[in-house]
Structures are given as structure tokens and as C-alpha cells.
C-alpha atoms as a PDB file:
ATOM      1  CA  UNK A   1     -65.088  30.148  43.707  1.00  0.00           C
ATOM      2  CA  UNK A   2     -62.968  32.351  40.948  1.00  0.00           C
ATOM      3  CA  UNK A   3     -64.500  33.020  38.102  1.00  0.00           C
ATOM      4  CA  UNK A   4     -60.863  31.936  35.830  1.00  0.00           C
ATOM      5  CA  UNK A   5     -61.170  28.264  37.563  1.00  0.00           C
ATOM      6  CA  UNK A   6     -61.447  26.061  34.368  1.00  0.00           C
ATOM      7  CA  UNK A   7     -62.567  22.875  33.589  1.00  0.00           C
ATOM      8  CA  UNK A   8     -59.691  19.680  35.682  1.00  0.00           C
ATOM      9  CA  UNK A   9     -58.325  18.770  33.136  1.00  0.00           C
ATOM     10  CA  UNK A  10     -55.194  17.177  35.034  1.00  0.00           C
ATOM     11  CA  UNK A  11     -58.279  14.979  36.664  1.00  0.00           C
ATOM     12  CA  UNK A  12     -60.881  14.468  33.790  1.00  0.00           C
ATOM     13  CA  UNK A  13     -60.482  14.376  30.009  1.00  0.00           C
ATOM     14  CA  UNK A  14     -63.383  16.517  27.990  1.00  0.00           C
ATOM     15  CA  UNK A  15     -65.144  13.718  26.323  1.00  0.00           C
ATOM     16  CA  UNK A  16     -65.184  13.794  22.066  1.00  0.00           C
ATOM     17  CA  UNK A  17     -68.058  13.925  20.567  1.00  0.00           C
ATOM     18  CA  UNK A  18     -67.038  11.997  17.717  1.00  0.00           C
ATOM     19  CA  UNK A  19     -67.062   9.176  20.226  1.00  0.00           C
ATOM     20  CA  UNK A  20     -70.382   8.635  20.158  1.00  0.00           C
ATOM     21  CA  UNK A  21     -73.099   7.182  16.622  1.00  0.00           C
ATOM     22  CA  UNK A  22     -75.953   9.790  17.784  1.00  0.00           C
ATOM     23  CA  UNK A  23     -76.412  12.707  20.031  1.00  0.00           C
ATOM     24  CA  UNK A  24     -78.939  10.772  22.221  1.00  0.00           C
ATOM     25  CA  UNK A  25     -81.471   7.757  22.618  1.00  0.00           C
ATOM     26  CA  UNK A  26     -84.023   6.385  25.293  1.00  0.00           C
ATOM     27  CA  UNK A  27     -82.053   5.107  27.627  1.00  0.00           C
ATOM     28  CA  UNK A  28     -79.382   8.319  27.781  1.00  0.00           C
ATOM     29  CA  UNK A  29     -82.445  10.408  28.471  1.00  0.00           C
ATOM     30  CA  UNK A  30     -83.230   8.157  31.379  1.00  0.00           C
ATOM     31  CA  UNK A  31     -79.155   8.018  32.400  1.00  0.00           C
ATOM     32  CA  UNK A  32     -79.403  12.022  32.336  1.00  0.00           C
ATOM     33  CA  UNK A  33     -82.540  12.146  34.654  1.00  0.00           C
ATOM     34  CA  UNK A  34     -81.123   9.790  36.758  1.00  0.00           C
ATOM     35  CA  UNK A  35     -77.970  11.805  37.231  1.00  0.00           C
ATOM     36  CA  UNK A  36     -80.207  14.976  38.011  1.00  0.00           C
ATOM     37  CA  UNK A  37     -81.869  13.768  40.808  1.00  0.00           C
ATOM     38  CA  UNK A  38     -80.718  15.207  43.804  1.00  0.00           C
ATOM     39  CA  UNK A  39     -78.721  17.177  42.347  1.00  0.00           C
ATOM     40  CA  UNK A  40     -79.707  20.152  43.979  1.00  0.00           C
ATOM     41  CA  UNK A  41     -80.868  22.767  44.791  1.00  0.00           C
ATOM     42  CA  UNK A  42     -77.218  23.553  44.969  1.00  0.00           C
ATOM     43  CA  UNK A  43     -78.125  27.104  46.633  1.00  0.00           C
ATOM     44  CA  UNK A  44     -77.766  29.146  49.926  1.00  0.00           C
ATOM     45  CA  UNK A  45     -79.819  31.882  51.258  1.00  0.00           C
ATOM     46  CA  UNK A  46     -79.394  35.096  49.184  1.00  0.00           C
ATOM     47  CA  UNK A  47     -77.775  36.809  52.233  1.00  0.00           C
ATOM     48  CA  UNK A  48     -75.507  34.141  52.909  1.00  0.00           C
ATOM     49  CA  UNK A  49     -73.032  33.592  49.885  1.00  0.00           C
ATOM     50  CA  UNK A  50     -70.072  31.552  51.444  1.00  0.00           C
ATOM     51  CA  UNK A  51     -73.193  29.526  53.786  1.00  0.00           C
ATOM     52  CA  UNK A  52     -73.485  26.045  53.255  1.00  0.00           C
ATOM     53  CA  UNK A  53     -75.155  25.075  50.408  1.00  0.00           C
ATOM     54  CA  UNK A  54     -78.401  22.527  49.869  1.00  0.00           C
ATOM     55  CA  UNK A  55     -77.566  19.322  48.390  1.00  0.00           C
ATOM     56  CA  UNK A  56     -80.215  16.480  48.160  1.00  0.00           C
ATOM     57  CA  UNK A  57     -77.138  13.895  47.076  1.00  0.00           C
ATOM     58  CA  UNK A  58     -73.859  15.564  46.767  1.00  0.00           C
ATOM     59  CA  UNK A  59     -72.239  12.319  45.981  1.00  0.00           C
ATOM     60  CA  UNK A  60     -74.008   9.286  43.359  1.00  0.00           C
ATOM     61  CA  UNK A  61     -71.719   6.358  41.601  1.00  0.00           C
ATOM     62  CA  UNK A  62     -73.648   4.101  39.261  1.00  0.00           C
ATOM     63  CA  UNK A  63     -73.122   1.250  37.246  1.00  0.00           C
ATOM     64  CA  UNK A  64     -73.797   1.689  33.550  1.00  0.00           C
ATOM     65  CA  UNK A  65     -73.036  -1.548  30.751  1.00  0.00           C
ATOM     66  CA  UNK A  66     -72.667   1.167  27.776  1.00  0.00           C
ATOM     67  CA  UNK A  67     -69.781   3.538  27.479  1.00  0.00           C
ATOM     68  CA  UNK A  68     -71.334   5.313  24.878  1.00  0.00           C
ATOM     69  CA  UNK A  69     -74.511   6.070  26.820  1.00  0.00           C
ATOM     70  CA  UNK A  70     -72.161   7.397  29.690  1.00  0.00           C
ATOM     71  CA  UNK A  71     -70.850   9.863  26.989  1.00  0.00           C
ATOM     72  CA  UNK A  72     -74.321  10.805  25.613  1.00  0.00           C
ATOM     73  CA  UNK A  73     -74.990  11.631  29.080  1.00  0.00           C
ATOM     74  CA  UNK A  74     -71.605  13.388  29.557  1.00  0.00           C
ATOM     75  CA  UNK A  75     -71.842  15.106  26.180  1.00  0.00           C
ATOM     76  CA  UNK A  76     -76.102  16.438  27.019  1.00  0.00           C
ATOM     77  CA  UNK A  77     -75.114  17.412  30.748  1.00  0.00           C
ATOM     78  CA  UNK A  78     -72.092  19.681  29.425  1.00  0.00           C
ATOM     79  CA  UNK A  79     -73.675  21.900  27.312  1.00  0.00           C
ATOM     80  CA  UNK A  80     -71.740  20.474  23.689  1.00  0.00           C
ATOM     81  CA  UNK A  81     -74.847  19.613  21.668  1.00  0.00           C
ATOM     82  CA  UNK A  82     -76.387  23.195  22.411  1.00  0.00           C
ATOM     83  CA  UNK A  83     -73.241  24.758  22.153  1.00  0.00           C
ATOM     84  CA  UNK A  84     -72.607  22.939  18.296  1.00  0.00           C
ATOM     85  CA  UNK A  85     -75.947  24.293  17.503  1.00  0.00           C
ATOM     86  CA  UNK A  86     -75.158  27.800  18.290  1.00  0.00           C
ATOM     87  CA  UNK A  87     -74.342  31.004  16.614  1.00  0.00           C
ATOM     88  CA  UNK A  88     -70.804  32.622  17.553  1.00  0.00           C
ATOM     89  CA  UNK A  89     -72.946  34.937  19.494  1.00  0.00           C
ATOM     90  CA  UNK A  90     -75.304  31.688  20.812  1.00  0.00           C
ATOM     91  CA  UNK A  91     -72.157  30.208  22.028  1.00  0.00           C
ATOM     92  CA  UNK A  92     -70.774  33.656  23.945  1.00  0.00           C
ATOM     93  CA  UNK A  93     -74.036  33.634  25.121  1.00  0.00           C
ATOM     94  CA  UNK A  94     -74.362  30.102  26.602  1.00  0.00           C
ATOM     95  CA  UNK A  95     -70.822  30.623  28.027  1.00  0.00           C
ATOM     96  CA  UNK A  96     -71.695  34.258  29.876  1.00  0.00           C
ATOM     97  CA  UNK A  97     -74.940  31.967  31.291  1.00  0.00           C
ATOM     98  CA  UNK A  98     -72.219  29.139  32.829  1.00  0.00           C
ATOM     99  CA  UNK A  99     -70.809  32.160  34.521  1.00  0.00           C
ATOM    100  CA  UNK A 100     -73.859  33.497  35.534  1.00  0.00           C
ATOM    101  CA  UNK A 101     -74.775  30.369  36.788  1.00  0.00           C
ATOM    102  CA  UNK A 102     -71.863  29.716  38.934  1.00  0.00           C
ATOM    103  CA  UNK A 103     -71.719  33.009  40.800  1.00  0.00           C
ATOM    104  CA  UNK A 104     -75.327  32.979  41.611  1.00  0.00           C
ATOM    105  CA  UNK A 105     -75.005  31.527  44.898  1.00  0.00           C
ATOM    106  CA  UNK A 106     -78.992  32.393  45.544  1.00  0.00           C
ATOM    107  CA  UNK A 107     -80.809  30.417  42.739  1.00  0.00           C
ATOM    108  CA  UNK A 108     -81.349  26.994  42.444  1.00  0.00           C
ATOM    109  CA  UNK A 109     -79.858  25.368  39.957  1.00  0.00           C
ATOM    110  CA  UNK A 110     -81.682  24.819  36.709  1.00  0.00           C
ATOM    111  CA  UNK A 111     -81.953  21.661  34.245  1.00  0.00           C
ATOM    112  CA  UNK A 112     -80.267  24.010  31.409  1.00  0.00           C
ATOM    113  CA  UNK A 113     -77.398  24.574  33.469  1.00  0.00           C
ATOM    114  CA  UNK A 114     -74.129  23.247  31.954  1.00  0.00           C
ATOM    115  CA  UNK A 115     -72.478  20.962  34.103  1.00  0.00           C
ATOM    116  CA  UNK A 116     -68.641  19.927  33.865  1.00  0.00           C
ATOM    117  CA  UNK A 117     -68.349  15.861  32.170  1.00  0.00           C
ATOM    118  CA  UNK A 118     -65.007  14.296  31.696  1.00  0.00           C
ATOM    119  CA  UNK A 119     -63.773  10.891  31.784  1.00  0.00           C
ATOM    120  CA  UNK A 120     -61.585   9.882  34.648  1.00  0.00           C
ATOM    121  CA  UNK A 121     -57.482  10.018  33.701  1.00  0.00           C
ATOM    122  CA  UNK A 122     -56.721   7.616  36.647  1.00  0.00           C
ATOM    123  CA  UNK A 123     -57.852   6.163  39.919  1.00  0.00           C
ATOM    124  CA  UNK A 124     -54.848   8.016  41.494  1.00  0.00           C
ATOM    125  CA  UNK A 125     -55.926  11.580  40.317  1.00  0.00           C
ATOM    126  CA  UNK A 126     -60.041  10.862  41.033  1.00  0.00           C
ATOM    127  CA  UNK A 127     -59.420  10.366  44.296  1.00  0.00           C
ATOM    128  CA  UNK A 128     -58.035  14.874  44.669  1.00  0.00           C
ATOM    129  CA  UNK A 129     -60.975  15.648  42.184  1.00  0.00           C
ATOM    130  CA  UNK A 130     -62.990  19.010  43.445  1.00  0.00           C
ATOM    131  CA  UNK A 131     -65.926  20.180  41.626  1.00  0.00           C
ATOM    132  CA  UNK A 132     -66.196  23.281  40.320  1.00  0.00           C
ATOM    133  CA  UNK A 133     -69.819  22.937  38.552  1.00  0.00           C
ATOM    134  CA  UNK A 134     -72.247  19.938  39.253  1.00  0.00           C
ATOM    135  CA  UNK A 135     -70.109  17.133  37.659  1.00  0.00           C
ATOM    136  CA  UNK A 136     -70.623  13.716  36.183  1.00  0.00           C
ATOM    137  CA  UNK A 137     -67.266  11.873  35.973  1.00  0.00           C
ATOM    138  CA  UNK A 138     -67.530   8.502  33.196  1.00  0.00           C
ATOM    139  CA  UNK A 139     -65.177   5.746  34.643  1.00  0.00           C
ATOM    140  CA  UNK A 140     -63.836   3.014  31.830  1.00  0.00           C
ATOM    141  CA  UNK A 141     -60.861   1.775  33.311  1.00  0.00           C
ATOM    142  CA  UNK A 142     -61.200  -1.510  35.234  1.00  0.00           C
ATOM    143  CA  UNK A 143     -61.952  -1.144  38.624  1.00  0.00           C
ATOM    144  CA  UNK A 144     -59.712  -2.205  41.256  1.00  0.00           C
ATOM    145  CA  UNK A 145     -58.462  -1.202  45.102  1.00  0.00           C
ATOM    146  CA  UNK A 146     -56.714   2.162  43.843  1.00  0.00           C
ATOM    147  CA  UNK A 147     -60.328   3.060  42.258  1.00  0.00           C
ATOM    148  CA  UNK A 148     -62.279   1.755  45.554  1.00  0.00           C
ATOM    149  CA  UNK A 149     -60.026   3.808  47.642  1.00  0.00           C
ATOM    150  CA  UNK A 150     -61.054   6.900  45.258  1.00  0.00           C
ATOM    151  CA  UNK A 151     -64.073   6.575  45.193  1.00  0.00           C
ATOM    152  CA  UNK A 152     -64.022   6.403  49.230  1.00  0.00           C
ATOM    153  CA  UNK A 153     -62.618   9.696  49.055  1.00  0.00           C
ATOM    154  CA  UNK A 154     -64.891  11.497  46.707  1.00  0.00           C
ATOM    155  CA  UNK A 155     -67.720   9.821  48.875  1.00  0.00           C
ATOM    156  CA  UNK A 156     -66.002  11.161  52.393  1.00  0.00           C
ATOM    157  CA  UNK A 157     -65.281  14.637  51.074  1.00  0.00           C
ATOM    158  CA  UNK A 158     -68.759  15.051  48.988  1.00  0.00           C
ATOM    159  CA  UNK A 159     -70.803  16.626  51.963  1.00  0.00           C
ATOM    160  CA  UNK A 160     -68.730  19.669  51.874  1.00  0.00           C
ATOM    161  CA  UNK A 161     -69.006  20.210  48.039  1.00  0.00           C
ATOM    162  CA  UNK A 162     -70.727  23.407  46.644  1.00  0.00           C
ATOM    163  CA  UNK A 163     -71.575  21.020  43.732  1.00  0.00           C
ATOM    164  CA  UNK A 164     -73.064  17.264  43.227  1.00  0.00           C
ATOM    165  CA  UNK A 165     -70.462  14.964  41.651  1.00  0.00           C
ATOM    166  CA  UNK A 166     -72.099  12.090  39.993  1.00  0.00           C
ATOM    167  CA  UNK A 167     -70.256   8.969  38.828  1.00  0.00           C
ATOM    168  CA  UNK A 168     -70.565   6.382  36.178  1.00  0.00           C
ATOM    169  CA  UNK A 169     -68.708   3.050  36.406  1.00  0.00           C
ATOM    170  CA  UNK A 170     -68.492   1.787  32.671  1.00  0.00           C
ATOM    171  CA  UNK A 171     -68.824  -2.557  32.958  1.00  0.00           C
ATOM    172  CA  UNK A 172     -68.335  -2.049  36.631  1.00  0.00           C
ATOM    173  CA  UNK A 173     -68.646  -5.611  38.540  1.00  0.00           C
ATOM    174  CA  UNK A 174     -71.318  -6.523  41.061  1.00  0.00           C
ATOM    175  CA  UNK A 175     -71.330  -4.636  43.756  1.00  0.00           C
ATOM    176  CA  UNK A 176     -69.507  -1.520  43.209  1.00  0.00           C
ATOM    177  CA  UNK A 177     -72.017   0.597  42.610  1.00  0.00           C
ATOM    178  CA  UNK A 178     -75.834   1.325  42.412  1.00  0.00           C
ATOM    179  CA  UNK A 179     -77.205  -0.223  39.254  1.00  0.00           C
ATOM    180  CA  UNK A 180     -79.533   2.082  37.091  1.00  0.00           C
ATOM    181  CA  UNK A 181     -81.067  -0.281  35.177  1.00  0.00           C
ATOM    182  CA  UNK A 182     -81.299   1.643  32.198  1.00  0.00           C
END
């Protein structure tokens, strides 16, 4: 993976923080743990950095009732609250970590990690998304067969991700995904 390979945002839109009343609440702490599991390792063997890596669950797509929980979530998982907290040398610092992170093909990934979050543009460009950091992807447009057919794909392709991909369906209906319950 290059180190210049940025964020998709042809694919996913950074979500705005000023989308959201407060940076986080019971039930986003649960959506964030949920989103974690199996999640990783996301590692291979020291001497083996292009091996296949160890995924408990590269691929997860839950239903969620409250957009502005999935962006809590988004928003904690990506780094922006600890980054807005930051120095200009807390941010550089944070950033040179990411980096760290993602060319450290030996060590497990770690709950301070900063993961990629974006909502989805479109069903049509989901469907191509590649990960280049563990991901969780916030879905508010309504679903239908171009979204099914996406989601298919991400599902299909997910076992030969370097990276989990985790993805929230905003008022999804009954059935198209794994309900949380928070």
C-alpha cells in the first residue's frame, strides 16, 4: 500500500463534525465497540509483509435507527475529536502515528488507531470501494437493488482486504442487515 494513498473521497464523503449536538453518548460507545469487534488483528507474520493478513470479520453491515450516532461513531473511529484537541505538533504527531500504523504490517492493530469514516456518495460508487485503513462507511440514502447489489460486492471482495470495512445502514428496513440493538 503507498504511503500518498489518501482518504476515497470519489467513494465516501469525510463526515462534519458540526453534524452532530455532542461528541459522544452511551449508545455511540456501544456502536464503536460493536464496530471493533473482529476487526482484527489486521496483521501478518513480521517476515511476511505482502502475506495474507488475519481478519476475524473483514466485512460487517448493521442496521442503526440514528444517523447521528452513525456519525459519532464515524467521527470517534477517525481520529477528529483527538485530532481537535491537539497541539499543531499533537496533530503532526497523530498523523506520523496513521502512517506508522499503516506500514506496520507486523503489529496488530490497536484501539487508538485512526480508521478512515465517510458517508457513502452513492450505491453505484460503494459497490468499487477498497479500503485503505480499517473503514466504517455510514449509509443514509434509501436502500434499494443498486445498494443490495453493492453491498454484495463489498461482501464478495472483503476476504481479500488488508483492512475490515464495517457498514452502517441509517433507517435500513427489515432484513438488510444485522441489527445492533443499540
Amino acid at each position: 500500500m503507498p504511503l500518498v494513498r489518501r482518504f476515497d473521497t470519489a467513494r465516501l464523503r469525510p463526515i462534519d463534525p458540526g453534524r452532530v449536538s455532542a461528541r459522544t453518548c452511551a449508545r455511540t460507545e456501544a456502536l464503536v465497540a460493536a464496530c471493533r469487534l473482529g476487526s482484527g488483528p489486521g496483521n501478518t507474520h513480521w517476515a511476511t509483509p505482502g502475506g495474507p493478513v488475519r481478519l476475524e470479520m473483514p466485512f460487517g453491515c448493521y442496521a442503526i435507527d440514528d444517523a447521528e450516532i452513525a456519525r459519532r461513531a464515524a467521527l470517534q473511529l477517525d481520529g477528529t475529536w483527538r485530532m481537535r484537541d491537539a497541539s499543531t505538533a499533537g496533530r503532526l504527531a497523530i498523523r506520523a502515528g496513521a502512517l506508522r500504523a499503516d506500514v506496520a504490517w507486523w503489529r496488530a492493530l490497536r484501539p487508538a488507531d485512526a480508521w478512515d469514516a465517510g458517508e457513502a456518495v452513492d450505491a453505484d460508487s460503494l459497490g468499487g470501494f477498497e479500503p485503505r485503513r480499517t473503514t466504517l462507511v455510514v449509509v443514509t440514502f434509501a436502500a434499494d437493488e443498486k445498494l443490495a447489489r453493492a453491498l454484495a460486492s463489498l461482501e464478495r471482495r472483503a476476504a481479500g482486504w488488508r483492512r475490515a470495512v464495517r457498514v452502517l445502514l441509517v433507517g435500513a428496513p427489515a432484513g438488510w442487515a444485522r441489527h445492533l440493538g443499540i
